[in-house]
Each structure stands twice: as structure tokens, then as C-alpha cells.
PDB file of N, CA and C in Angstrom:
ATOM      1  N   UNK A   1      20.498  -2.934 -25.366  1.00  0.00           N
ATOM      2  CA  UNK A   1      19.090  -2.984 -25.676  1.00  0.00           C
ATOM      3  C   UNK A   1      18.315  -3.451 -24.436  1.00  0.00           C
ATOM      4  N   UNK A   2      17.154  -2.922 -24.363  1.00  0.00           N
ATOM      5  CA  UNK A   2      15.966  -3.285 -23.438  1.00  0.00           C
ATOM      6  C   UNK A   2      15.055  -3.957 -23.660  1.00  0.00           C
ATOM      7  N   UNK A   3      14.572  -5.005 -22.257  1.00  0.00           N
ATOM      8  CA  UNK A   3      13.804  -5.680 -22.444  1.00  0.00           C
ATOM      9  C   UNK A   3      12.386  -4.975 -23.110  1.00  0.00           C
ATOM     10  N   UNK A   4      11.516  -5.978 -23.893  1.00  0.00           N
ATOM     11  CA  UNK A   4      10.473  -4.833 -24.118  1.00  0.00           C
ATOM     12  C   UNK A   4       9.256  -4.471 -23.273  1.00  0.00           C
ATOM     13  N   UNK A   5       9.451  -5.659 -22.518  1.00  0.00           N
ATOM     14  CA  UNK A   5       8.064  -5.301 -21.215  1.00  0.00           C
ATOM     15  C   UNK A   5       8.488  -4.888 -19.648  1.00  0.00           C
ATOM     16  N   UNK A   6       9.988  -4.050 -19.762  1.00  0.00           N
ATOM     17  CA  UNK A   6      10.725  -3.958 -18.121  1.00  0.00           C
ATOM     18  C   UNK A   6       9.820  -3.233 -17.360  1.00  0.00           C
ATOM     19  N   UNK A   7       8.998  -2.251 -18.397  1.00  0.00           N
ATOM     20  CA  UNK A   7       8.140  -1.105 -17.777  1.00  0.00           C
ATOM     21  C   UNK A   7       6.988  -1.340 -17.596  1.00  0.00           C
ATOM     22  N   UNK A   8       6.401  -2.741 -18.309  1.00  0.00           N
ATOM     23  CA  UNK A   8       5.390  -3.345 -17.769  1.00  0.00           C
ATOM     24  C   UNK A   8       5.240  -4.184 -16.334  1.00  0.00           C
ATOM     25  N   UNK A   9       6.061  -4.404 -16.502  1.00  0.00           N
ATOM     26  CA  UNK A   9       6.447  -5.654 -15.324  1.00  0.00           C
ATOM     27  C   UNK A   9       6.895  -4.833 -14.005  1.00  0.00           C
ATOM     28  N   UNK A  10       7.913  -3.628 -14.347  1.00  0.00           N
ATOM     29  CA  UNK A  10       7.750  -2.713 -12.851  1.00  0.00           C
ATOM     30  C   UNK A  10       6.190  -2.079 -12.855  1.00  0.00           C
ATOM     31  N   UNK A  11       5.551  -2.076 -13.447  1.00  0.00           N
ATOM     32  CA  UNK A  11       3.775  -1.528 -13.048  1.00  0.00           C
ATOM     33  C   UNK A  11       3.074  -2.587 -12.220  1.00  0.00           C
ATOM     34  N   UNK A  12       3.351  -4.419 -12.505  1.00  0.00           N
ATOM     35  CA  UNK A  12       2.675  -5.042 -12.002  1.00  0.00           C
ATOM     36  C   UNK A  12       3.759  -5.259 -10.481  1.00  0.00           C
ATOM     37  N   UNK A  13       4.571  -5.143 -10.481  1.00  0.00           N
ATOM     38  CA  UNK A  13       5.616  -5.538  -9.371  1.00  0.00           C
ATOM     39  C   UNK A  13       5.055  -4.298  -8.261  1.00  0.00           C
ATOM     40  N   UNK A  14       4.982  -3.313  -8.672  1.00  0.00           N
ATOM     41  CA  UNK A  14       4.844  -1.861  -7.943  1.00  0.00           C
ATOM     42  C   UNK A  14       3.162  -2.019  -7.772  1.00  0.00           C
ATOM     43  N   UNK A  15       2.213  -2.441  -8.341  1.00  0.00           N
ATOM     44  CA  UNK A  15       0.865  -2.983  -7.800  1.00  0.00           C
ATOM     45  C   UNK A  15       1.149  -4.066  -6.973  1.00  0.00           C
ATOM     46  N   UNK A  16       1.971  -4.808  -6.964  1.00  0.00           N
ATOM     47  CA  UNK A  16       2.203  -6.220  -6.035  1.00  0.00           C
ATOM     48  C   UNK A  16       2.444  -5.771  -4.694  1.00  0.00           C
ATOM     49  N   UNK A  17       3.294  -5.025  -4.190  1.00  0.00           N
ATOM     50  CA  UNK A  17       3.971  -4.373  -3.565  1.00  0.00           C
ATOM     51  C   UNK A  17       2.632  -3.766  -3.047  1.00  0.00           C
ATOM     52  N   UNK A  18       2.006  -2.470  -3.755  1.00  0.00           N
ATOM     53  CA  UNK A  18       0.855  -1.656  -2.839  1.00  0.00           C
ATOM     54  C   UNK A  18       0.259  -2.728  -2.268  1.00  0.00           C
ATOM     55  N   UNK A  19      -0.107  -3.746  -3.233  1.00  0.00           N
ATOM     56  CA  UNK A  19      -1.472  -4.945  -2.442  1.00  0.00           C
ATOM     57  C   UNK A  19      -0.957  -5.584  -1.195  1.00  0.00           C
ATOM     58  N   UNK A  20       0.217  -6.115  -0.707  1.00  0.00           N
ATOM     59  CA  UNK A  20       1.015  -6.272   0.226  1.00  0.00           C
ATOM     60  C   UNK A  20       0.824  -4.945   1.138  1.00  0.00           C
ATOM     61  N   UNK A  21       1.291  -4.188   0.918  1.00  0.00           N
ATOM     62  CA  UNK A  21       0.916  -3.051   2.053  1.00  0.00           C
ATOM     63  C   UNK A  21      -0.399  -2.640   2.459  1.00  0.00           C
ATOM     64  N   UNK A  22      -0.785  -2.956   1.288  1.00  0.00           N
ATOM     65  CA  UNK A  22      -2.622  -2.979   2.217  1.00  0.00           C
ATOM     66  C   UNK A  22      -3.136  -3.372   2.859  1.00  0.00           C
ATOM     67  N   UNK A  23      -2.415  -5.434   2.879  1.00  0.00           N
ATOM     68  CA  UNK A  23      -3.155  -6.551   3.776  1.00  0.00           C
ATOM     69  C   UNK A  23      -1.852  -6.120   5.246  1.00  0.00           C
ATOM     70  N   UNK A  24      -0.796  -5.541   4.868  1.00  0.00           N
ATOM     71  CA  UNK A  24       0.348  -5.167   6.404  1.00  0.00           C
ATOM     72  C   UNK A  24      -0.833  -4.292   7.068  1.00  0.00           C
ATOM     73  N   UNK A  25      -1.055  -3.275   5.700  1.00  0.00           N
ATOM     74  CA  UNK A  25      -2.062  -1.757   6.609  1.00  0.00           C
ATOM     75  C   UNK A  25      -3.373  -2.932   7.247  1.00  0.00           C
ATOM     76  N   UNK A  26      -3.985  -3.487   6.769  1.00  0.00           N
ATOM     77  CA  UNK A  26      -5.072  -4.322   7.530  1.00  0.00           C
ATOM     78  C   UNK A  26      -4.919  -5.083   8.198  1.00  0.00           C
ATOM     79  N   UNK A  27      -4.022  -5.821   8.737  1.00  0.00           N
ATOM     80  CA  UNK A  27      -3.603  -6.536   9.810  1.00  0.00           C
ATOM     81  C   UNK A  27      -3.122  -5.499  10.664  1.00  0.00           C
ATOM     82  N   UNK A  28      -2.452  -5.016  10.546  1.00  0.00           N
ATOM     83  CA  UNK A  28      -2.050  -4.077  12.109  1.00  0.00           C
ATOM     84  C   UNK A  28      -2.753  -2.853  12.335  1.00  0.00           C
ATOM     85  N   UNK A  29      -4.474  -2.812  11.499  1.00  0.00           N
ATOM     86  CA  UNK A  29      -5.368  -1.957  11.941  1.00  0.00           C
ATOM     87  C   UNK A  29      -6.399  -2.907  13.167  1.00  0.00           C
ATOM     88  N   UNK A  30      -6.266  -4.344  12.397  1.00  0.00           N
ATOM     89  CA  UNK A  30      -6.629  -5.279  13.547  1.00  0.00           C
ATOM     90  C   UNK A  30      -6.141  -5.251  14.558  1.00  0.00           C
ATOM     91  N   UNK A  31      -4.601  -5.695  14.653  1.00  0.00           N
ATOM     92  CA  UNK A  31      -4.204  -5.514  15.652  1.00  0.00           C
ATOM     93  C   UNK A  31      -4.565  -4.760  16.540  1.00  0.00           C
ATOM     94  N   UNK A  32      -4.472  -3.318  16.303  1.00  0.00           N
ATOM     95  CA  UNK A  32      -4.363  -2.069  16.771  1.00  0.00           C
ATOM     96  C   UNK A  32      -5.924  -1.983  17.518  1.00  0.00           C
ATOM     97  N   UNK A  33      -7.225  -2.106  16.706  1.00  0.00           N
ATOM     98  CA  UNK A  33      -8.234  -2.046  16.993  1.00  0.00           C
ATOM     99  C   UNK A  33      -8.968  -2.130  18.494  1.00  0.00           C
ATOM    100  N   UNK A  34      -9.078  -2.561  19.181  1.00  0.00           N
ATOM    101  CA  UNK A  34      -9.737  -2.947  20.914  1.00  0.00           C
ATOM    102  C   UNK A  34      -9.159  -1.641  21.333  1.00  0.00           C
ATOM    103  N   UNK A  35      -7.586  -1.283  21.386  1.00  0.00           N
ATOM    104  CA  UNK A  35      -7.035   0.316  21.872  1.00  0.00           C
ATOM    105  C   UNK A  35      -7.679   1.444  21.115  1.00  0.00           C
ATOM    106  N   UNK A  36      -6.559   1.314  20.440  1.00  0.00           N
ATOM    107  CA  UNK A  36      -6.334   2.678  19.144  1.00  0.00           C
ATOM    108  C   UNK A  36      -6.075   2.197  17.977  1.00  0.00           C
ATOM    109  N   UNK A  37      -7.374   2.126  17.254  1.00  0.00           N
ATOM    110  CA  UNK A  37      -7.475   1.990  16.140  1.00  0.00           C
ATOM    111  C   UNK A  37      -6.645   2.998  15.145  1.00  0.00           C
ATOM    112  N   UNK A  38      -6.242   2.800  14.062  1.00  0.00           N
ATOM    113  CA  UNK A  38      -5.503   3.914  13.336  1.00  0.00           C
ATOM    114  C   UNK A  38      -6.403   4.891  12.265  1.00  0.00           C
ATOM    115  N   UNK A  39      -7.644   4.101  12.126  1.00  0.00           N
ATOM    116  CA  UNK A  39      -8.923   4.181  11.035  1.00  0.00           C
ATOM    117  C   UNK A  39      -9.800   4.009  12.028  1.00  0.00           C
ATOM    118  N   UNK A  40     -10.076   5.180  12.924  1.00  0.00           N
ATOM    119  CA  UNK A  40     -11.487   4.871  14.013  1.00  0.00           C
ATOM    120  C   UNK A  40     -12.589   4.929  13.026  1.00  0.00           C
ATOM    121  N   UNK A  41     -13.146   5.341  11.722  1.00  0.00           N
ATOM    122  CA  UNK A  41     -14.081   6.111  11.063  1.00  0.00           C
ATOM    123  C   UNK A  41     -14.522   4.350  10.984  1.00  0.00           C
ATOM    124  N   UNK A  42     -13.651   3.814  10.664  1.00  0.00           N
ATOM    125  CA  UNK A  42     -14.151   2.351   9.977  1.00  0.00           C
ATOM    126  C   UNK A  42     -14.330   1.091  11.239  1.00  0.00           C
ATOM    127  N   UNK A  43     -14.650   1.436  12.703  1.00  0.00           N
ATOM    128  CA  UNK A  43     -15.624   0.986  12.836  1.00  0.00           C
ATOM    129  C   UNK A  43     -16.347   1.304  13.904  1.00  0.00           C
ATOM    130  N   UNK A  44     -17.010   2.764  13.273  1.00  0.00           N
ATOM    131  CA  UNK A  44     -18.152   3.374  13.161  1.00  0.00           C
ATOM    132  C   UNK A  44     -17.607   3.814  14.979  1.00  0.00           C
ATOM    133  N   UNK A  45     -16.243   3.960  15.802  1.00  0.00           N
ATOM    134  CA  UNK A  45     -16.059   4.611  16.590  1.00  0.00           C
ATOM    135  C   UNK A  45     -16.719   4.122  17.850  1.00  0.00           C
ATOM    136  N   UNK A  46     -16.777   2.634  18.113  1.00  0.00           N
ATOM    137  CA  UNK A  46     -16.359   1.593  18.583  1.00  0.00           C
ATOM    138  C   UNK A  46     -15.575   0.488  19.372  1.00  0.00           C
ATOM    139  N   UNK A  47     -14.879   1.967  20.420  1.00  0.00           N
ATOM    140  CA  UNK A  47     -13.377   0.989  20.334  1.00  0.00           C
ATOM    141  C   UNK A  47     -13.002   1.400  21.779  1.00  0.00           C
ATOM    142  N   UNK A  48     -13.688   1.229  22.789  1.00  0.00           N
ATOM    143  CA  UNK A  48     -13.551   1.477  23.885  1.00  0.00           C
ATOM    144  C   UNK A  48     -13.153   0.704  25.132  1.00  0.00           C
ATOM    145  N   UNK A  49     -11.935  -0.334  24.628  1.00  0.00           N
ATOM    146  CA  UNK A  49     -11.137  -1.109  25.055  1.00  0.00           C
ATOM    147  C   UNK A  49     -10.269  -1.203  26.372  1.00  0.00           C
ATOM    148  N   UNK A  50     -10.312  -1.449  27.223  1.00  0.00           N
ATOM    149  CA  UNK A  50      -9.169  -1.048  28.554  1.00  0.00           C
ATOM    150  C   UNK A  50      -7.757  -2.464  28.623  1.00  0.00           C
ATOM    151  N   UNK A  51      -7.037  -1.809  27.933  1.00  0.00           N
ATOM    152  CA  UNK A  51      -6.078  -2.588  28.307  1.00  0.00           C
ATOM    153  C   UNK A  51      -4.794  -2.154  29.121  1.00  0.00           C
ATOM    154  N   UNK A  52      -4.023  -3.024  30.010  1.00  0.00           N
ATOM    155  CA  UNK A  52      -2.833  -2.947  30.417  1.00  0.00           C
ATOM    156  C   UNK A  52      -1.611  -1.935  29.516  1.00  0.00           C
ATOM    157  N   UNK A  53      -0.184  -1.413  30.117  1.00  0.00           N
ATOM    158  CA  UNK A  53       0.519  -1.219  29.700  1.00  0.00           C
ATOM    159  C   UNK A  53       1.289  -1.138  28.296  1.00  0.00           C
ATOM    160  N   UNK A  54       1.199  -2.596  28.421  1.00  0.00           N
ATOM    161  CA  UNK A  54       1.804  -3.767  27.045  1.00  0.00           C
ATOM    162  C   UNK A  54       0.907  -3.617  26.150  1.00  0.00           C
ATOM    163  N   UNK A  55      -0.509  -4.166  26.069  1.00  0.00           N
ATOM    164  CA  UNK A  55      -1.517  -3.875  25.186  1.00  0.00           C
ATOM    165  C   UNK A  55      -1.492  -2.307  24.836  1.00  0.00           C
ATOM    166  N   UNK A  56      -1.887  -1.529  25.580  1.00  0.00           N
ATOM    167  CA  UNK A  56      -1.427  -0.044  24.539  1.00  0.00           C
ATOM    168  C   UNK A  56      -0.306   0.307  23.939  1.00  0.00           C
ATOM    169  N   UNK A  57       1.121  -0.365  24.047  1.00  0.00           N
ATOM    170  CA  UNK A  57       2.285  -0.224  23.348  1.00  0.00           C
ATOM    171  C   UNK A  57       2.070  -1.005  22.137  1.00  0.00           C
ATOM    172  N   UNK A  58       1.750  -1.750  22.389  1.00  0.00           N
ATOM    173  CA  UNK A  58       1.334  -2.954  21.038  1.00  0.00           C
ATOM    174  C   UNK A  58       0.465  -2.668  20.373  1.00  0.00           C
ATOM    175  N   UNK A  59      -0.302  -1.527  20.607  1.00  0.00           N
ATOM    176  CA  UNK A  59      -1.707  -1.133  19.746  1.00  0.00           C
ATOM    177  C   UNK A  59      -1.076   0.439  19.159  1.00  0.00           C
ATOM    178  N   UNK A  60      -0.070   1.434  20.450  1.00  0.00           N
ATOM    179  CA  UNK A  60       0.185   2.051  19.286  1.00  0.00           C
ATOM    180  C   UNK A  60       1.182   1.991  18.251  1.00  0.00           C
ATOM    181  N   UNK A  61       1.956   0.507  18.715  1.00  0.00           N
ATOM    182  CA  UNK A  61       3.272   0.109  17.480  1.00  0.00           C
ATOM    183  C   UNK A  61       2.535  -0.253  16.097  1.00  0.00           C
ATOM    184  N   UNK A  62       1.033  -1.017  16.579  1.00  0.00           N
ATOM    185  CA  UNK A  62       0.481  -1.408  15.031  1.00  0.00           C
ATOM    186  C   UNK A  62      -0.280  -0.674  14.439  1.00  0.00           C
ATOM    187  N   UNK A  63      -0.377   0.820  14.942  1.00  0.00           N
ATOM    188  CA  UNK A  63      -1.198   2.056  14.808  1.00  0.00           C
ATOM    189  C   UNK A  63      -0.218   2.839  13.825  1.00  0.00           C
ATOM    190  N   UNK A  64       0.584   3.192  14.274  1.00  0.00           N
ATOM    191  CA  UNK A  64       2.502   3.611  13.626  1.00  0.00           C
ATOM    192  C   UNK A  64       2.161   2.692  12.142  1.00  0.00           C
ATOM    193  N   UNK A  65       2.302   1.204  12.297  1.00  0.00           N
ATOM    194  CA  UNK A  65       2.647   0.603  11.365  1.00  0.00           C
ATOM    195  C   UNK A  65       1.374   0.329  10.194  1.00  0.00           C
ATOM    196  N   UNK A  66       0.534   0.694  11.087  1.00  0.00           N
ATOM    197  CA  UNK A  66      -0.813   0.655   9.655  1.00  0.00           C
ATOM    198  C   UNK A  66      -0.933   2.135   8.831  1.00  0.00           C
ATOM    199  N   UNK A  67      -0.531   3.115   9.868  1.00  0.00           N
ATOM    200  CA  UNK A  67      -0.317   4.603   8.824  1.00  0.00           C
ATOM    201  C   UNK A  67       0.966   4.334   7.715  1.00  0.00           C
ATOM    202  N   UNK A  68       2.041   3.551   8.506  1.00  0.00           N
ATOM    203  CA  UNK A  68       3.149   3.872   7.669  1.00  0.00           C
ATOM    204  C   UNK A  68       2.915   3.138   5.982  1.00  0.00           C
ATOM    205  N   UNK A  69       2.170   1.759   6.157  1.00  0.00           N
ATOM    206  CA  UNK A  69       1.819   0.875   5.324  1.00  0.00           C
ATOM    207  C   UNK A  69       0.600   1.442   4.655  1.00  0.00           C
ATOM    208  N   UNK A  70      -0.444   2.139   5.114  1.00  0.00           N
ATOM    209  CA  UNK A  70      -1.011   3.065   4.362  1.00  0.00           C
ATOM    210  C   UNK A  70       0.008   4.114   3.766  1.00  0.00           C
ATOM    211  N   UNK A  71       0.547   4.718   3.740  1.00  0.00           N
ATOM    212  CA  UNK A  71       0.541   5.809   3.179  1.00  0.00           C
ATOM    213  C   UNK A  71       2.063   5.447   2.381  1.00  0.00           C
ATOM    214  N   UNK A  72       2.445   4.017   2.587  1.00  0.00           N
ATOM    215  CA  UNK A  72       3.359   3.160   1.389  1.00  0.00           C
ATOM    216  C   UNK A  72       2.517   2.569   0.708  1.00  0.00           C
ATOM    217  N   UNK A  73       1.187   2.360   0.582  1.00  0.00           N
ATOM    218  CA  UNK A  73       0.105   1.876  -0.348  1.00  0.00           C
ATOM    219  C   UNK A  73      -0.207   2.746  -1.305  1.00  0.00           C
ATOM    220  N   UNK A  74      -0.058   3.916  -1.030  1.00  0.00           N
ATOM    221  CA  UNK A  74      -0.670   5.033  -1.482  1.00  0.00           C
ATOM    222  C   UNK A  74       0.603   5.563  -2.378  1.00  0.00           C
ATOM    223  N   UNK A  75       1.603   5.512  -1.854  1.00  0.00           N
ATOM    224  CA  UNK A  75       2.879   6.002  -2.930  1.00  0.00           C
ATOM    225  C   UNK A  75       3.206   4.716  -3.910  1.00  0.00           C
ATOM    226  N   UNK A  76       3.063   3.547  -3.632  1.00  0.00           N
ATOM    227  CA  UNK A  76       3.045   2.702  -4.979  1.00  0.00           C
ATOM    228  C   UNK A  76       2.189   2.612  -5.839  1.00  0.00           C
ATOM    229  N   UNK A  77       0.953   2.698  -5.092  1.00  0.00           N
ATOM    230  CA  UNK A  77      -0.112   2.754  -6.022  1.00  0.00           C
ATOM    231  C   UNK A  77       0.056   3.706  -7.347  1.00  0.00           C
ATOM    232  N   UNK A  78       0.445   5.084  -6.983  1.00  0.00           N
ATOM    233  CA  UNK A  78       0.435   5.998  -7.572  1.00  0.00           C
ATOM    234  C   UNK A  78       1.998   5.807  -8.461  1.00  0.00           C
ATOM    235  N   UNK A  79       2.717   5.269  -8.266  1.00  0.00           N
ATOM    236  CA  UNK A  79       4.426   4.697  -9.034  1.00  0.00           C
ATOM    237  C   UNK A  79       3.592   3.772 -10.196  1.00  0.00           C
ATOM    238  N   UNK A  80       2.987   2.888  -9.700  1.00  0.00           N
ATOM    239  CA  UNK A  80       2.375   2.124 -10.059  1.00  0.00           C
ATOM    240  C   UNK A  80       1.782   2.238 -11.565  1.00  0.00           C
ATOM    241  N   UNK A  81       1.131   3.669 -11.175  1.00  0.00           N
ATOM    242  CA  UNK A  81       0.226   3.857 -11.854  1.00  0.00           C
ATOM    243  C   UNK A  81       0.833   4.718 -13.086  1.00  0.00           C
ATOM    244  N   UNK A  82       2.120   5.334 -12.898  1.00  0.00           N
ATOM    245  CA  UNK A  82       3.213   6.624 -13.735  1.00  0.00           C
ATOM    246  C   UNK A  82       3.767   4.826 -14.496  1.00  0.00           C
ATOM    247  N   UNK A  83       4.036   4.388 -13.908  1.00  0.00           N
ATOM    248  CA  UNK A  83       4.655   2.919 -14.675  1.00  0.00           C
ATOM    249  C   UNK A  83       4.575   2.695 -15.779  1.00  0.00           C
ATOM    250  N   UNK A  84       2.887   2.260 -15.649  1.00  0.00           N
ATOM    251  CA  UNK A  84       2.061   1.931 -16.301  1.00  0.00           C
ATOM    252  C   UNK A  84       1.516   2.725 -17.590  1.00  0.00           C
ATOM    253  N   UNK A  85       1.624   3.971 -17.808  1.00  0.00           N
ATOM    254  CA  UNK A  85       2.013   4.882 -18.520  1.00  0.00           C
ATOM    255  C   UNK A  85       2.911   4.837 -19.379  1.00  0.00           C
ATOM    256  N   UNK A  86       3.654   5.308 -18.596  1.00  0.00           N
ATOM    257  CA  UNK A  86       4.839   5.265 -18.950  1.00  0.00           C
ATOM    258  C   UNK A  86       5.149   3.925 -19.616  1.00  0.00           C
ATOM    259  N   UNK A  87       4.750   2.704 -19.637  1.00  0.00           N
ATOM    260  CA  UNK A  87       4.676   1.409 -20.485  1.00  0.00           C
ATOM    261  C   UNK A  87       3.673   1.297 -21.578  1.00  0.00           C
ATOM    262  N   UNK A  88       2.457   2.250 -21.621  1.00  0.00           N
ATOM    263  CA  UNK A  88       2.168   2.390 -22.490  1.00  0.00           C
ATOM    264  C   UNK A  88       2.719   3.250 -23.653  1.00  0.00           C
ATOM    265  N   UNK A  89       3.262   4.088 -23.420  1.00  0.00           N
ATOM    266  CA  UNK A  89       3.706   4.993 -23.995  1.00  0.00           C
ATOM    267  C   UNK A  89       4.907   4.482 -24.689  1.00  0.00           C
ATOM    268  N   UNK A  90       5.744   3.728 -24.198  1.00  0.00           N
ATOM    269  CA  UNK A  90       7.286   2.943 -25.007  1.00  0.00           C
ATOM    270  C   UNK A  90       5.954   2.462 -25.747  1.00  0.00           C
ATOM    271  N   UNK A  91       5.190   1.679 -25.489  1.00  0.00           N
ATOM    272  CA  UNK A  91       4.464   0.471 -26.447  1.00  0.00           C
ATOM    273  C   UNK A  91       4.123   1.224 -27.364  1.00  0.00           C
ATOM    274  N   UNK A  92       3.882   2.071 -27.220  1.00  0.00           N
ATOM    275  CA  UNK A  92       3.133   3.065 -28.853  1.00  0.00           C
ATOM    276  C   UNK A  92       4.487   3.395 -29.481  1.00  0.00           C
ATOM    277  N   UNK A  93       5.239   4.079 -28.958  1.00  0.00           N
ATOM    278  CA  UNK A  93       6.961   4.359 -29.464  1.00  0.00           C
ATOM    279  C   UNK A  93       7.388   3.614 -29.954  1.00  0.00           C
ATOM    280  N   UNK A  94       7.676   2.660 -29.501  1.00  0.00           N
ATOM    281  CA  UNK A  94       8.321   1.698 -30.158  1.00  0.00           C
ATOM    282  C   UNK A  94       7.767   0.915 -31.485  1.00  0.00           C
ATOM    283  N   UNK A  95       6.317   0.881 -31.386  1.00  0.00           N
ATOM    284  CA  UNK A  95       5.596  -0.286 -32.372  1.00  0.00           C
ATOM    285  C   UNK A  95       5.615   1.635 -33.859  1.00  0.00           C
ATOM    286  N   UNK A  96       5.504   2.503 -33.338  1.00  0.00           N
ATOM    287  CA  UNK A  96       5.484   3.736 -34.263  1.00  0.00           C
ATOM    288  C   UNK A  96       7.380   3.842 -34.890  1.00  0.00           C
ATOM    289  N   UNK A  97       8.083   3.722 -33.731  1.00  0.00           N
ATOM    290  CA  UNK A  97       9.347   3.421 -34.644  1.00  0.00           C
ATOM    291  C   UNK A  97      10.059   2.214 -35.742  1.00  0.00           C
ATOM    292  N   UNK A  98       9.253   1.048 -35.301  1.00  0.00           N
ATOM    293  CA  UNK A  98       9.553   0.066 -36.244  1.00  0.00           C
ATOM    294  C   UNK A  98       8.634  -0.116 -37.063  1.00  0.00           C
ATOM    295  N   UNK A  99       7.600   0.688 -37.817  1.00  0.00           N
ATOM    296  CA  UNK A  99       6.878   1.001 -38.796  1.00  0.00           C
ATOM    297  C   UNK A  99       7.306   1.556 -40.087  1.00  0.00           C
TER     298      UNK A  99
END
């Protein structure tokens, strides 16, 4: 037998998770920002920075890592969101089978 809220609790775990990748995706858009921003649109194209060697490796490692963390925000969100469903749906099932 199954717990009765496993499918609730992976919906909030799998929202926990996107919200974490959002503040990774926003910190290493900071980072990234003075070089190569990864989201130039957001600030307003702005970013005309001269740095050394090191500073552009480091801006496009946190450039890499704010797409990758975006677009892992974006696939939990959406897990997240089938979860959550999908937990509603046992909840109606189940409370309709023990009727």
C-alpha cells in the first residue's frame, strides 16, 4: 500500500527544486552580467564590460550555467505541475473508491 499524499509531496519537492534553480539561474546571470549576460533583454542591453581573460571565462561558465538552470527550472516546473495532477486525480480516485 501507498502513502496517500506521495504524489502530493513529489509536486511540492519538484516546485522546491524549480525555485532553487531559479535563484542558481539568478545568481550566475549576476555573475555573468558586466561580460555576457545570458538574459541581455533584462537589462535593457547594458553590458558593455571589458574584462581580462579570466573574467570572460568566468562570465561564460556562469552564462552555460544560468541557461542550464533555466531551462532545469522550466522542466520541473512543468513535472511539477503533471504531479500535481496527477495528485489530484488519486485524491478524487481514491475518496470515489472508498465510497
Amino acid at each position: 500500500m501507498r502513502p496517500r499524499h506521495s504524489a502530493h509531496r513529489a509536486a511540492l519537492l519538484l516546485a522546491g527544486l524549480a525555485a532553487v534553480s531559479v535563484v542558481v539561474a539568478a545568481a550566475a546571470e549576476h555573475l555573468a552580467w558586466p561580460v555576457a549576460p545570458a538574459f541581455p533583454w533584462a537589462h535593457s542591453g547594458s553590458y558593455s564590460y571589458v574584462a581580462g581573460r579570466s573574467g570572460e571565462a568566468v562570465a561564460h561558465g556562469a552564462q552555460v550555467v544560468a541557461w542550464g538552470s533555466s531551462a532545469l527550472a522550466v522542466v520541473l516546473s512543468l513535472a511539477a505541475a503533471v504531479a500535481g495532477v496527477v495528485a489530484s486525480i488519486a485524491r478524487r480516485t481514491d475518496g470515489a473508491a472508498r465510497s
